[in-house]
C-alpha atoms as a PDB file:
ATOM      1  CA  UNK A   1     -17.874 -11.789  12.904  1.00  0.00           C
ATOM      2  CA  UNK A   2     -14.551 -12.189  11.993  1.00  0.00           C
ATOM      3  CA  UNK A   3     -12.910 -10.656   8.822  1.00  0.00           C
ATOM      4  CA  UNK A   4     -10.030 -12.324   6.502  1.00  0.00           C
ATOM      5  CA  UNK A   5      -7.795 -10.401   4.241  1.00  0.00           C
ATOM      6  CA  UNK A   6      -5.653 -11.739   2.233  1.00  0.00           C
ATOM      7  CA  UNK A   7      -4.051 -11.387  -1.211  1.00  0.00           C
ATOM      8  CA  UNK A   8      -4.947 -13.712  -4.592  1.00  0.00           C
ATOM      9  CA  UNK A   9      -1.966 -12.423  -6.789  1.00  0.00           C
ATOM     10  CA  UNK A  10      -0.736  -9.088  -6.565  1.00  0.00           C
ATOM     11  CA  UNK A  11      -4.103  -7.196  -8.106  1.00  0.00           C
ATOM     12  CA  UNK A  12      -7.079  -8.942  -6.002  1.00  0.00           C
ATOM     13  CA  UNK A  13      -7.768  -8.796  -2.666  1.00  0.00           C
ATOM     14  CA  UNK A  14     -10.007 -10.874  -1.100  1.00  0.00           C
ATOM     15  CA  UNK A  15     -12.116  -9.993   2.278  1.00  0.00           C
ATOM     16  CA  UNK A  16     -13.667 -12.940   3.123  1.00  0.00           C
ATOM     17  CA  UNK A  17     -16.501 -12.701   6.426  1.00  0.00           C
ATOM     18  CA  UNK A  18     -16.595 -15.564   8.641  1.00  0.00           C
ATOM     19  CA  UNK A  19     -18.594 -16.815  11.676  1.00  0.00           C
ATOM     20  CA  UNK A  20     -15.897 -16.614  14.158  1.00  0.00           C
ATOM     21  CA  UNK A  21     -17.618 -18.387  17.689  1.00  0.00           C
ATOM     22  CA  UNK A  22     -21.485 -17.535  16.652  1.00  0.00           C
ATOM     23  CA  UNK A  23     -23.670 -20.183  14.480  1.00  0.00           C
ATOM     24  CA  UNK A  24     -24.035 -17.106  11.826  1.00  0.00           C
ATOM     25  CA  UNK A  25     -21.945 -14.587  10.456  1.00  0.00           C
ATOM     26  CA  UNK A  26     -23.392 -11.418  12.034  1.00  0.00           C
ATOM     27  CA  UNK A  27     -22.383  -7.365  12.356  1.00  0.00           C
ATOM     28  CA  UNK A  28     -20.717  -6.842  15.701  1.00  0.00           C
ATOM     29  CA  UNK A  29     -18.746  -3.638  16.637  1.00  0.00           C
ATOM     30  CA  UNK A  30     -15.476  -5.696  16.694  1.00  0.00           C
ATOM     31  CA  UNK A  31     -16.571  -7.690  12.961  1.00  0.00           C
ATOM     32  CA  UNK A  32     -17.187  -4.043  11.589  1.00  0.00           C
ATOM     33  CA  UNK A  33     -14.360  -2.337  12.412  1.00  0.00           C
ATOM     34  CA  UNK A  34     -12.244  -5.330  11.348  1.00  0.00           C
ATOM     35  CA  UNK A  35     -13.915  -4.738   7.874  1.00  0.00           C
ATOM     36  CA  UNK A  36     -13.211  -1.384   7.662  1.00  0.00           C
ATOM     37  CA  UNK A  37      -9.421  -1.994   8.567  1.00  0.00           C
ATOM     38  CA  UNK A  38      -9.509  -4.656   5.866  1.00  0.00           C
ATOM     39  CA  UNK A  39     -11.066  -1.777   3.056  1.00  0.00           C
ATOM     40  CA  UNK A  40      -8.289   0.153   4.317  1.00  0.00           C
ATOM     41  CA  UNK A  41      -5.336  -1.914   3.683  1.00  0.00           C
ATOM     42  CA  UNK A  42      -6.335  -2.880   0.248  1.00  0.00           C
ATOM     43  CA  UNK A  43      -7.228   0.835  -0.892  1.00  0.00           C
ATOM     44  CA  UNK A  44      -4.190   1.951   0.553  1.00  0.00           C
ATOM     45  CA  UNK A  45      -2.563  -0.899  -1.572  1.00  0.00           C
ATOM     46  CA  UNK A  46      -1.188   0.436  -5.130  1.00  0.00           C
ATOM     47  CA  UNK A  47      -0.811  -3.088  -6.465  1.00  0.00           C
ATOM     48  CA  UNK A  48      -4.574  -3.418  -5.609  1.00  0.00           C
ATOM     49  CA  UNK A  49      -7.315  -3.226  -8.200  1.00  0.00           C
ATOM     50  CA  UNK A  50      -9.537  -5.730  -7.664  1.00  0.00           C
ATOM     51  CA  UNK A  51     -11.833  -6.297  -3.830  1.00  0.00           C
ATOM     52  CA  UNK A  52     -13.509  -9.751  -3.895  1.00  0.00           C
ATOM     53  CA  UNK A  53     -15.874  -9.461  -0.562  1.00  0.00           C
ATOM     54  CA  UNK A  54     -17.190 -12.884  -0.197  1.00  0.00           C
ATOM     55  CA  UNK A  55     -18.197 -15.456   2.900  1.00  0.00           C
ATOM     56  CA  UNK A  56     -17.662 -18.688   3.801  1.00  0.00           C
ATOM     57  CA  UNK A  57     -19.269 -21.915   2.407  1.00  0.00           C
ATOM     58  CA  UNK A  58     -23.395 -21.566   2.882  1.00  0.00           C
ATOM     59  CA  UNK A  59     -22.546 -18.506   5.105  1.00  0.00           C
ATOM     60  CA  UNK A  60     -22.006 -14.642   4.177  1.00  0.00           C
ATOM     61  CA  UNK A  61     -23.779 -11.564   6.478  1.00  0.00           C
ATOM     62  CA  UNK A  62     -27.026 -11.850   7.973  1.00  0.00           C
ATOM     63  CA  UNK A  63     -27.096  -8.701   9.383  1.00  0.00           C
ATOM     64  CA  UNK A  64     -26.745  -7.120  12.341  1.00  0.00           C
ATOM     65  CA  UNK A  65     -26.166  -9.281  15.878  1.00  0.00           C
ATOM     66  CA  UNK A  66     -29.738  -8.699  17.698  1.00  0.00           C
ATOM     67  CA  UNK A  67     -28.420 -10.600  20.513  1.00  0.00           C
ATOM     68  CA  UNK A  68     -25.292  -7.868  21.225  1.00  0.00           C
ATOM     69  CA  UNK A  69     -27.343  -4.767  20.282  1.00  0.00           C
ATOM     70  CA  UNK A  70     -30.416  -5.900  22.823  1.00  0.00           C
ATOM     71  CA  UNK A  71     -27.346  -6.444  25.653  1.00  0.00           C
ATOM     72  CA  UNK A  72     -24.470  -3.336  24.443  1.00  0.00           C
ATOM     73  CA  UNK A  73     -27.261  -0.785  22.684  1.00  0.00           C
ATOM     74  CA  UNK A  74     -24.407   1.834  23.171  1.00  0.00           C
ATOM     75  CA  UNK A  75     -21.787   0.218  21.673  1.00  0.00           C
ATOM     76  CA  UNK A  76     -23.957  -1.231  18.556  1.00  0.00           C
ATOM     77  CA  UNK A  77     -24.659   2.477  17.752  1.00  0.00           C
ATOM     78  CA  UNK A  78     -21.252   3.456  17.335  1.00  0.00           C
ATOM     79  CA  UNK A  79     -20.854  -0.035  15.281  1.00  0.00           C
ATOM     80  CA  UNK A  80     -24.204   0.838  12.996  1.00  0.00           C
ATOM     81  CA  UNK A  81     -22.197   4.288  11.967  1.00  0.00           C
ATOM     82  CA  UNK A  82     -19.057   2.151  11.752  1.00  0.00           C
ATOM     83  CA  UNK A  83     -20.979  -0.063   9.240  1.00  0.00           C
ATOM     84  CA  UNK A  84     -22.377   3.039   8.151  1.00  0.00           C
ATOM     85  CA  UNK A  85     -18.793   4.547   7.092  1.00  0.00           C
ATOM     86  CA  UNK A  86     -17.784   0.772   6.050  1.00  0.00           C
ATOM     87  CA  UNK A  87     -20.817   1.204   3.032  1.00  0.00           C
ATOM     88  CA  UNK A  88     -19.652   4.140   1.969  1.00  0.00           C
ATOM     89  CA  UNK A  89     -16.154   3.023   1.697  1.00  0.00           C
ATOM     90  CA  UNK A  90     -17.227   0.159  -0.738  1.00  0.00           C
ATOM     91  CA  UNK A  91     -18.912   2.688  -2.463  1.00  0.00           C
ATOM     92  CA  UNK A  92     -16.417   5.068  -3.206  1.00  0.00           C
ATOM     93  CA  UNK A  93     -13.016   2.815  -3.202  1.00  0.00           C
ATOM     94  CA  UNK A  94     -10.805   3.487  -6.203  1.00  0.00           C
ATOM     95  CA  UNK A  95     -10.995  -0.288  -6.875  1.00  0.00           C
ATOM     96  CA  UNK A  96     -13.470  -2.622  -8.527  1.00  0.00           C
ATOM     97  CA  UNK A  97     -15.582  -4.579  -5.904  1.00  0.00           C
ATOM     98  CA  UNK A  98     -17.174  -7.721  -6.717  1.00  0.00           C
ATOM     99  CA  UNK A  99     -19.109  -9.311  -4.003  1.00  0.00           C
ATOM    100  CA  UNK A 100     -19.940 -13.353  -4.246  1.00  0.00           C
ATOM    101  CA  UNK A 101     -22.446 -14.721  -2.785  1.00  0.00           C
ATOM    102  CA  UNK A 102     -23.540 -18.293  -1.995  1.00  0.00           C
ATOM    103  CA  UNK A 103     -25.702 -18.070   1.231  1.00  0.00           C
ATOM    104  CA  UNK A 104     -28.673 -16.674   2.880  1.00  0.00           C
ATOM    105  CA  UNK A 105     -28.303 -12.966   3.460  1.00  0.00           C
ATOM    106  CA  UNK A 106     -30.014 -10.789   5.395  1.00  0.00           C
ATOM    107  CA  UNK A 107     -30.412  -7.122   6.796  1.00  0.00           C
ATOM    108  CA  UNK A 108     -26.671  -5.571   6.364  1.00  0.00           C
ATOM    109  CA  UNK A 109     -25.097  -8.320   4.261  1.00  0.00           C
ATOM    110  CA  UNK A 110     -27.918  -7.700   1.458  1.00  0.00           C
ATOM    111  CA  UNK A 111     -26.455  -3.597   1.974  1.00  0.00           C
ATOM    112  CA  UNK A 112     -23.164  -5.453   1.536  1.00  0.00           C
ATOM    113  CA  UNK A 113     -23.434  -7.030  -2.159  1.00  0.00           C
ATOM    114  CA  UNK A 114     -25.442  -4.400  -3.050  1.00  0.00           C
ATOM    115  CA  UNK A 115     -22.648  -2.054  -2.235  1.00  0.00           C
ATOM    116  CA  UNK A 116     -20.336  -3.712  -4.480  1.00  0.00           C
ATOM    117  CA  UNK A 117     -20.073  -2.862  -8.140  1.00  0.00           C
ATOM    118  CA  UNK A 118     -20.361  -6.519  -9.383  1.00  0.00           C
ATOM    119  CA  UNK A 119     -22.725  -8.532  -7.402  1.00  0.00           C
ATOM    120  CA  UNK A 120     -22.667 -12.195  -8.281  1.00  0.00           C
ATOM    121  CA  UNK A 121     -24.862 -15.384  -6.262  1.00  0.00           C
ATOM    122  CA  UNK A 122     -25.470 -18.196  -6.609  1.00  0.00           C
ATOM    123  CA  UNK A 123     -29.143 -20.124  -7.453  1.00  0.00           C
ATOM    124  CA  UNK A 124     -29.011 -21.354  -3.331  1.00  0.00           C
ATOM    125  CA  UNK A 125     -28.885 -17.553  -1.880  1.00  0.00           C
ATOM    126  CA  UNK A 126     -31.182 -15.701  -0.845  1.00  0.00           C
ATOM    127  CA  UNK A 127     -31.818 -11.747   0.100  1.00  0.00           C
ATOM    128  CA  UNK A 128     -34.338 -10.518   3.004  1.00  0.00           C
ATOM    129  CA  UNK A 129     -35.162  -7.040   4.924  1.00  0.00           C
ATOM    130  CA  UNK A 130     -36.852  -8.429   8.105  1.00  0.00           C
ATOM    131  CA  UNK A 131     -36.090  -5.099  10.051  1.00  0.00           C
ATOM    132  CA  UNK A 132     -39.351  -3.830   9.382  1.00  0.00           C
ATOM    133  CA  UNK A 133     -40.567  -7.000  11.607  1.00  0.00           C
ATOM    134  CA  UNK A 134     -38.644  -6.132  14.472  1.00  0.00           C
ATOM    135  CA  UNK A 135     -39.701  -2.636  14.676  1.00  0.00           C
ATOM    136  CA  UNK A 136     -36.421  -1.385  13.077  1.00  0.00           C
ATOM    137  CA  UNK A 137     -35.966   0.091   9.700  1.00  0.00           C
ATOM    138  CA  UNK A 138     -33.338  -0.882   6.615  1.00  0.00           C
ATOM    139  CA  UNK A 139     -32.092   2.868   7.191  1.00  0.00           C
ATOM    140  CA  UNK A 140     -28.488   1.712   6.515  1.00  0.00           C
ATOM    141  CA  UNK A 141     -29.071  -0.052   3.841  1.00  0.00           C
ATOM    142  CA  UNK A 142     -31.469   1.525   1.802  1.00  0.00           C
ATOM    143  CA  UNK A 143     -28.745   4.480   0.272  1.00  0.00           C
ATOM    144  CA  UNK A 144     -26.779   1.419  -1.273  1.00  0.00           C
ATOM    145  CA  UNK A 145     -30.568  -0.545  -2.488  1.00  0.00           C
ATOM    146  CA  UNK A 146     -31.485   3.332  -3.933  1.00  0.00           C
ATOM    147  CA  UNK A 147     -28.402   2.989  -6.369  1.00  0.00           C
ATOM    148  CA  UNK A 148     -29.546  -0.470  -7.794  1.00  0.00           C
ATOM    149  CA  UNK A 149     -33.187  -0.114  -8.112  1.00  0.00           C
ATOM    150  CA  UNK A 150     -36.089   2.263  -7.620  1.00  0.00           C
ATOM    151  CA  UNK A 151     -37.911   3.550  -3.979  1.00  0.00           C
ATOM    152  CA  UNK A 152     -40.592   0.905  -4.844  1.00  0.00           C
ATOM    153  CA  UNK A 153     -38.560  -2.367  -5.310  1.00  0.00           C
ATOM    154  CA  UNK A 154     -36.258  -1.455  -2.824  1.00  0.00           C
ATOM    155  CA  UNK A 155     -39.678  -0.856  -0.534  1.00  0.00           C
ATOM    156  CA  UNK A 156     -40.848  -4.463  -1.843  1.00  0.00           C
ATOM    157  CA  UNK A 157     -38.183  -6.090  -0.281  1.00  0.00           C
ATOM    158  CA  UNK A 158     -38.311  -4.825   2.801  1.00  0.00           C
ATOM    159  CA  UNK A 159     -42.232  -5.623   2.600  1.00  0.00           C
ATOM    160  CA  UNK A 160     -42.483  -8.504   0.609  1.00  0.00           C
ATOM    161  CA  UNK A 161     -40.001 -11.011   2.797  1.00  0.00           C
ATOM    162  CA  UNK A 162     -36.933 -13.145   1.146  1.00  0.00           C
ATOM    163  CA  UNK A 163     -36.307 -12.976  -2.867  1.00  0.00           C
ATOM    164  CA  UNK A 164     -34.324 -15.777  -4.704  1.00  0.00           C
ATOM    165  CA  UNK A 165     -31.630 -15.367  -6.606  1.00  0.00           C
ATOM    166  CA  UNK A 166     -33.383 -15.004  -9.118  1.00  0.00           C
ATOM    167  CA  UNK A 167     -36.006 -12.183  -8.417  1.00  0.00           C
ATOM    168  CA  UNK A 168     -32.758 -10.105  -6.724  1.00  0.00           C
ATOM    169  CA  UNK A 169     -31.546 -10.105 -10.644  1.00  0.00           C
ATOM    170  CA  UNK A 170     -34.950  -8.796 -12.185  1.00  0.00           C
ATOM    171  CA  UNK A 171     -34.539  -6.790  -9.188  1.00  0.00           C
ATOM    172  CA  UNK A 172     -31.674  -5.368  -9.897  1.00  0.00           C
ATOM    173  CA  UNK A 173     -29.951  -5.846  -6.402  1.00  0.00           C
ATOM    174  CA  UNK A 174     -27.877  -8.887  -7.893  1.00  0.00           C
ATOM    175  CA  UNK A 175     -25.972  -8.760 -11.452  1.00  0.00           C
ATOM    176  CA  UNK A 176     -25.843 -12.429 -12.511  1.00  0.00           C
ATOM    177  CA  UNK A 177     -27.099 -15.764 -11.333  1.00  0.00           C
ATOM    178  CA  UNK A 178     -25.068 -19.259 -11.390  1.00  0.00           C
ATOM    179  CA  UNK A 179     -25.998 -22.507 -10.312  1.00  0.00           C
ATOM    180  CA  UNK A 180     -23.183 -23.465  -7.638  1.00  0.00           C
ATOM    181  CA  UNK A 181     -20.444 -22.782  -5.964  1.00  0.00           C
ATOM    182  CA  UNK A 182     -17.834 -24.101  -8.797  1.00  0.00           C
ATOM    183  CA  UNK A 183     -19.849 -21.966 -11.283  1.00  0.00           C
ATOM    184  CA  UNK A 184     -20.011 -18.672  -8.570  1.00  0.00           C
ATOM    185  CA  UNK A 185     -15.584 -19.110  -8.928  1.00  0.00           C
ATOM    186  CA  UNK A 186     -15.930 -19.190 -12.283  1.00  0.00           C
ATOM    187  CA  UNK A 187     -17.770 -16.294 -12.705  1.00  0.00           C
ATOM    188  CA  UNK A 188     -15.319 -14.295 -10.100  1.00  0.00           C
ATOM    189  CA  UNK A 189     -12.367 -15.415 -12.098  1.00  0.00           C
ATOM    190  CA  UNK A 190     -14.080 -14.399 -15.090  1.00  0.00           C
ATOM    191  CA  UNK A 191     -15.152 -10.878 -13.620  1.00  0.00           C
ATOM    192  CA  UNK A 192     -11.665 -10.723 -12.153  1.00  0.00           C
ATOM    193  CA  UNK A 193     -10.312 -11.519 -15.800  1.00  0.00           C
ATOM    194  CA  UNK A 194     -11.842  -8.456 -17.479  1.00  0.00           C
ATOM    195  CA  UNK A 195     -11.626  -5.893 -14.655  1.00  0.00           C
ATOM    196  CA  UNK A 196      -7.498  -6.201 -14.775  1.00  0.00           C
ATOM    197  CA  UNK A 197      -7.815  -5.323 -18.829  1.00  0.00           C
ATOM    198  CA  UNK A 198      -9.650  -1.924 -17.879  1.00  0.00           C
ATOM    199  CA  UNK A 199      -7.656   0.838 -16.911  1.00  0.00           C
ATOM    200  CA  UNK A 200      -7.293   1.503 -13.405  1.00  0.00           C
ATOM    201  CA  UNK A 201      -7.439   5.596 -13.328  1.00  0.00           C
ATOM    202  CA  UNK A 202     -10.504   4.905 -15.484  1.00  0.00           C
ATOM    203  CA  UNK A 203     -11.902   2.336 -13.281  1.00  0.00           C
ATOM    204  CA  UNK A 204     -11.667   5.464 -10.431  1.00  0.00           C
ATOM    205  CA  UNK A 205     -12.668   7.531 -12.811  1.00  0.00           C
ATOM    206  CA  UNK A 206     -16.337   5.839 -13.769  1.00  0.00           C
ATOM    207  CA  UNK A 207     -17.372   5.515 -10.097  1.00  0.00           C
ATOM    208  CA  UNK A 208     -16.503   9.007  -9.426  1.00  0.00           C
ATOM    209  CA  UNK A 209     -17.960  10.602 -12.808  1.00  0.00           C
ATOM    210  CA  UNK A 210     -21.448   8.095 -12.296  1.00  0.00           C
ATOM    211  CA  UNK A 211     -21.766   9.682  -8.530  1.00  0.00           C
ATOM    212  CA  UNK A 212     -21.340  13.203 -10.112  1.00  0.00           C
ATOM    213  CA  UNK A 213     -23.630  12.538 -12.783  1.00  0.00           C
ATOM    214  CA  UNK A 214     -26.218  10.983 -10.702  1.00  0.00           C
ATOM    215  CA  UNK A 215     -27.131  14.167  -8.553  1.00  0.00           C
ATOM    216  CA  UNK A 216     -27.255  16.028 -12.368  1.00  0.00           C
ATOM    217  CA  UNK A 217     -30.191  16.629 -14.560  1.00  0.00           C
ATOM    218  CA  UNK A 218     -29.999  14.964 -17.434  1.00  0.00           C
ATOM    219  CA  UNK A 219     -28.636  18.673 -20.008  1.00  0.00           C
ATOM    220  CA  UNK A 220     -25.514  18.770 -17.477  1.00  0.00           C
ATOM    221  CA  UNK A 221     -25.065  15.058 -16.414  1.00  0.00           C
ATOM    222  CA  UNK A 222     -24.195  14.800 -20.710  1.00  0.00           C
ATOM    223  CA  UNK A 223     -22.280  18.061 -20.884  1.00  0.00           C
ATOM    224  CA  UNK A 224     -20.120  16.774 -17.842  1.00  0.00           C
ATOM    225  CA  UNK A 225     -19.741  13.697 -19.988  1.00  0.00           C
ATOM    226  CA  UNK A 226     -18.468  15.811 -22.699  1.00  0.00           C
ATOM    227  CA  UNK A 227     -16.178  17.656 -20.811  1.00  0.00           C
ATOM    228  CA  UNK A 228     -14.293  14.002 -19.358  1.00  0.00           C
ATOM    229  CA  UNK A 229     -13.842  12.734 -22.732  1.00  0.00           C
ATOM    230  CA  UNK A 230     -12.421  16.081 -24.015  1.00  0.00           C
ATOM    231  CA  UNK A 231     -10.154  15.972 -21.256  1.00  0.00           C
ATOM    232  CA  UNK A 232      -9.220  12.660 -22.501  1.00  0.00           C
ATOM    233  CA  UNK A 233      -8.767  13.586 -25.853  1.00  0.00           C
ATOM    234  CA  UNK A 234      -6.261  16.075 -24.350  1.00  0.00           C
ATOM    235  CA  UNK A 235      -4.020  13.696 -22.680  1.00  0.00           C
ATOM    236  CA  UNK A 236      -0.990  12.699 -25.007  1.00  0.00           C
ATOM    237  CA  UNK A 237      -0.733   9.937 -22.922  1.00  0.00           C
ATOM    238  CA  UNK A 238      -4.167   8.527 -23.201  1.00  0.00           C
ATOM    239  CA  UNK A 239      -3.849   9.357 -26.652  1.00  0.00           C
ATOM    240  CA  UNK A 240      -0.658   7.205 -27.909  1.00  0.00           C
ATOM    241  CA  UNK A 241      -2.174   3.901 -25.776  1.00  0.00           C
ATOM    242  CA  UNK A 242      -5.029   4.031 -28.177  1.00  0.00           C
ATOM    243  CA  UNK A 243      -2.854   4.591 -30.565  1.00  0.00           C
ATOM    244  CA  UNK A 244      -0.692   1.703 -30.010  1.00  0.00           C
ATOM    245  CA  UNK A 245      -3.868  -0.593 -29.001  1.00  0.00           C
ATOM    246  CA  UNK A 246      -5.036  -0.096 -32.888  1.00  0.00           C
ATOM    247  CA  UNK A 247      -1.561  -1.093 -33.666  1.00  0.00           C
ATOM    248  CA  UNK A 248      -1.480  -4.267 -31.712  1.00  0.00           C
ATOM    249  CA  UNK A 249       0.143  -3.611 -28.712  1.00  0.00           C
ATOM    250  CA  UNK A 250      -1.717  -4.804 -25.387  1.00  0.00           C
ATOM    251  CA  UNK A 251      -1.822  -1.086 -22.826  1.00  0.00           C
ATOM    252  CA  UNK A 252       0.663  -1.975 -20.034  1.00  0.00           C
ATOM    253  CA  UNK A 253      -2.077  -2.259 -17.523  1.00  0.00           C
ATOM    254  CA  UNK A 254      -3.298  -5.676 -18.823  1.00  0.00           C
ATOM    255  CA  UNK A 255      -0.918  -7.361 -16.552  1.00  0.00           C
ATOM    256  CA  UNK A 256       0.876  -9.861 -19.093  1.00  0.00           C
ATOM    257  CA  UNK A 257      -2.671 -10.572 -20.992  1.00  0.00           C
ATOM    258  CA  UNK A 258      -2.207 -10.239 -24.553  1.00  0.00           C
ATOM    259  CA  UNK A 259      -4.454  -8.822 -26.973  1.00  0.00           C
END
């Protein structure tokens, strides 16, 4: 697999996977750990707020290469905990994520958009598990399916073989459905459009506060809640943008948008 970074505008990055010399786009040690070094450079970006991870016409992961791990078993485990660590960056990166999808996906590159905090696909893609036919399990992949829906859905999927676009939104593993590809920018640009009005320490600040609040009961997930907001409400700062918001002004962090 190969990986492409590069930069649309100053605020979006996009990491786009690609076939490289193989027929699909699949996880190899060398695809991974290109992805990772792409996460990198865009978190470690300030101008950076917005991660599109998308594929290539009719193509985006289908998982992990069978034909490598059967001949380098060695080296694919050290790749499976580098797509392991690759997850978990997605999951906890500062910046929005907003995977697009227009393609069969399969094993990994379902753990992929479901890793993202907007997952968008088109009508033509579809999601499957088919580890469980090979004797392997979705082990990787199931922490990221666990945040999106419940044990049994996510267990349906592996079972049940592949889900249209459509079922993965009743599922809960994709956000929104469009027809096409036309419709699938559209829908980026509009996503894309809204994230750059939000806040960027509050973008940070909802992924970390909903992992914190996740692992609560439901008496201190609120009275955690509580306690952000009154820090908030503490913050001069925070306090004279919403001032100046009711006023009319657009906050600075709207990037030339107007109100």
């Amino acid at each position: 697999m190969h990986v492409d970074s590069r930069r649309d505008g100053s605020a979006v990055w996009r990491v786009r996977l690609e076939r490289g010399d193989a027929e699909e786009t699949l996880l190899d040690p060398d695809g991974v750990a290109r992805l990772a070094e792409a996460l990198r450079e865009a978190e470690a970006a300030p101008e950076c707020r917005v991660i599109i991870l998308e594929g290539t016409p009719g193509s985006f992961c289908k998982g992990m290469d069978l034909a490598f791990a059967v001949a380098h078993p060695a080296e694919t485990r050290e790749g499976v905990r580098g797509f392991a660590r690759g997850l978990l960056a997605l999951r906890e990166s500062t910046r929005v994520v907003i995977a697009a999808v227009d393609a069969q996906v399969a094993g990994g590159g379902v753990g992929l958009a479901a890793a993202a905090d907007i997952a968008l696909a088109t009508t033509a893609s579809t999601f499957s598990l088919p580890e469980l036919v090979l004797g392997l399990l979705p082990a990787v992949v199931l922490p990221v399916l666990l945040e999106r829906m419940p044990p049994q859905k996510a267990r349906a999927i592996a079972l049940g073989g592949t889900v249209d676009a459509r079922s993965a939104v009743r599922l809960g593993l994709i956000d929104r459905r469009v027809a096409g590809p036309a419709e699938l920018d559209a829908a980026v640009r509009a996503a894309i459009k809204h994230v750059l009005r939000c806040h960027p320490a509050a973008v940070a600040g909802l992924k970390r506060l909903s992992r914190e609040q996740e692992a609560l009961d439901l008496r201190r997930a609120l009275e955690l809640g509580a306690e952000r907001t009154a820090e908030i409400l503490d913050d001069r700062e925070a306090l004279r943008h919403i001032g100046a918001f009711l006023g009319g002004e657009s906050p600075p962090w709207w990037t030339g948008r107007r109100r």
